[in-house]
Protein backbone atom coordinates (compact mmCIF):
# COMPACT_ATOMS: atom_id res chain seq x y z
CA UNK A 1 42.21 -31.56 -66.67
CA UNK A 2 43.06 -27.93 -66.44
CA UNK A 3 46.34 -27.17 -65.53
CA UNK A 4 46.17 -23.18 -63.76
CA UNK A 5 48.90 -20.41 -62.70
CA UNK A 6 50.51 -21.17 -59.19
CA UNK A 7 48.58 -19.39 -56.64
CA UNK A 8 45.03 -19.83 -58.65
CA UNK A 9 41.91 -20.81 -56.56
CA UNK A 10 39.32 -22.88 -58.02
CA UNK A 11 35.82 -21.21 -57.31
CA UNK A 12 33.52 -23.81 -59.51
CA UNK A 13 33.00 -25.99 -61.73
CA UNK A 14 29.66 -26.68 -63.83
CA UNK A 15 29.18 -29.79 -66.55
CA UNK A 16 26.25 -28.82 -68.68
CA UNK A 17 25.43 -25.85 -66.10
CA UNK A 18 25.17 -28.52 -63.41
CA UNK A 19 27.45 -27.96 -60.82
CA UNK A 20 29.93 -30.87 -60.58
CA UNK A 21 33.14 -31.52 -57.99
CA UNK A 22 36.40 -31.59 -59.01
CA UNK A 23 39.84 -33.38 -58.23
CA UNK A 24 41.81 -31.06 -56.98
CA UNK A 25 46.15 -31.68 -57.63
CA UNK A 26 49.39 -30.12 -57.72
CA UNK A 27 51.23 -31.25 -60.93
CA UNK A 28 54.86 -29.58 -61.32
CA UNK A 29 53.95 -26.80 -58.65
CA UNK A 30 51.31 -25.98 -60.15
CA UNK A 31 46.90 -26.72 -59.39
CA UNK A 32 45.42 -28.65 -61.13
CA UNK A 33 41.66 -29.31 -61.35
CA UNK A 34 39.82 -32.45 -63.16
CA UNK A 35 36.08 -33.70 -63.39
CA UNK A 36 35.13 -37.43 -65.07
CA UNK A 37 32.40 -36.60 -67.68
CA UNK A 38 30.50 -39.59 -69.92
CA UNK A 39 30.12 -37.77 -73.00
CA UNK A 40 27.70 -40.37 -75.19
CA UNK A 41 29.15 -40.87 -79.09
CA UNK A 42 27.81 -38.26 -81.07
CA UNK A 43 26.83 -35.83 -78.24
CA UNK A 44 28.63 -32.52 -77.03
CA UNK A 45 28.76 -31.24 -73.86
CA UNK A 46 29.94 -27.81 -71.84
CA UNK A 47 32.97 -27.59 -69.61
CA UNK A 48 33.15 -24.41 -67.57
CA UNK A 49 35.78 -23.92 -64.62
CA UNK A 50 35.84 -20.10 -62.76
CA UNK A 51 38.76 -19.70 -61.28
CA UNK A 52 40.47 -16.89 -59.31
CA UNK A 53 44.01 -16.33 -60.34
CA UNK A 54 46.95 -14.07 -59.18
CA UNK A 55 47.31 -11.49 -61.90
CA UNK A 56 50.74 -11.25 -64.69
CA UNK A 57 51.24 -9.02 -67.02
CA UNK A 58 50.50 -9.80 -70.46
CA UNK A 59 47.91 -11.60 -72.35
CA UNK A 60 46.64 -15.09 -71.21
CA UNK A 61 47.67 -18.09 -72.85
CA UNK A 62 45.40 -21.20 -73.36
CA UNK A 63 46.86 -23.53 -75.24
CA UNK A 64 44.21 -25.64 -77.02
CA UNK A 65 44.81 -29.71 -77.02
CA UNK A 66 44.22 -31.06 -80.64
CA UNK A 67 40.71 -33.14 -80.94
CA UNK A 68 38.86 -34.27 -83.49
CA UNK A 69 36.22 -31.16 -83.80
CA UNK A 70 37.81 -27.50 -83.44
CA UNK A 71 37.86 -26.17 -80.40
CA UNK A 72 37.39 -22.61 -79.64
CA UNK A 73 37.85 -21.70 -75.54
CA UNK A 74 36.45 -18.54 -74.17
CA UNK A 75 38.13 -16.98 -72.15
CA UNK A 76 36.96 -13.49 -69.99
CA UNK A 77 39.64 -11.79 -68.18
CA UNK A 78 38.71 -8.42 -66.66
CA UNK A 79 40.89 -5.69 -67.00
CA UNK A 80 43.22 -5.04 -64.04
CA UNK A 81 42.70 -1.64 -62.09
């Protein structure tokens, strides 16, 4: 589940570079998008949501839930005008 700004849009979402659907909620005000993946023991797999989101000032925060393996998100935010 990713939890996004209020106003954000969700343009796609790809498991593995396959494009997959997504739930699409409001939790506290704010969207929230979700896919069900099978992820075999053992095995690692690629999660990538594109999103368009109202612009803030500031950096971006992505707070990073703790698993078992380190995680490292990337995250590619172009520069406002």
């Amino acid at each position: 589940r990713l939890l996004a700004t209020k106003g954000s849009k969700l343009m796609s979402v790809t498991s593995n570079g396959e494009r997959t659907p997504a739930i699409t909620q409001v939790e506290n005000g704010r969207p929230s998008f979700e896919i069900q993946v099978a992820i075999p023991p053992g095995q690692s797999g690629e999660l990538a949501f594109r999103l368009r989101e109202p612009s803030s000032p500031g950096e971006p925060k992505v707070p990073v839930q703790p698993l078992l393996d380190n995680v490292s998100p990337r995250v590619s935010v172009p520069a406002c005008p």
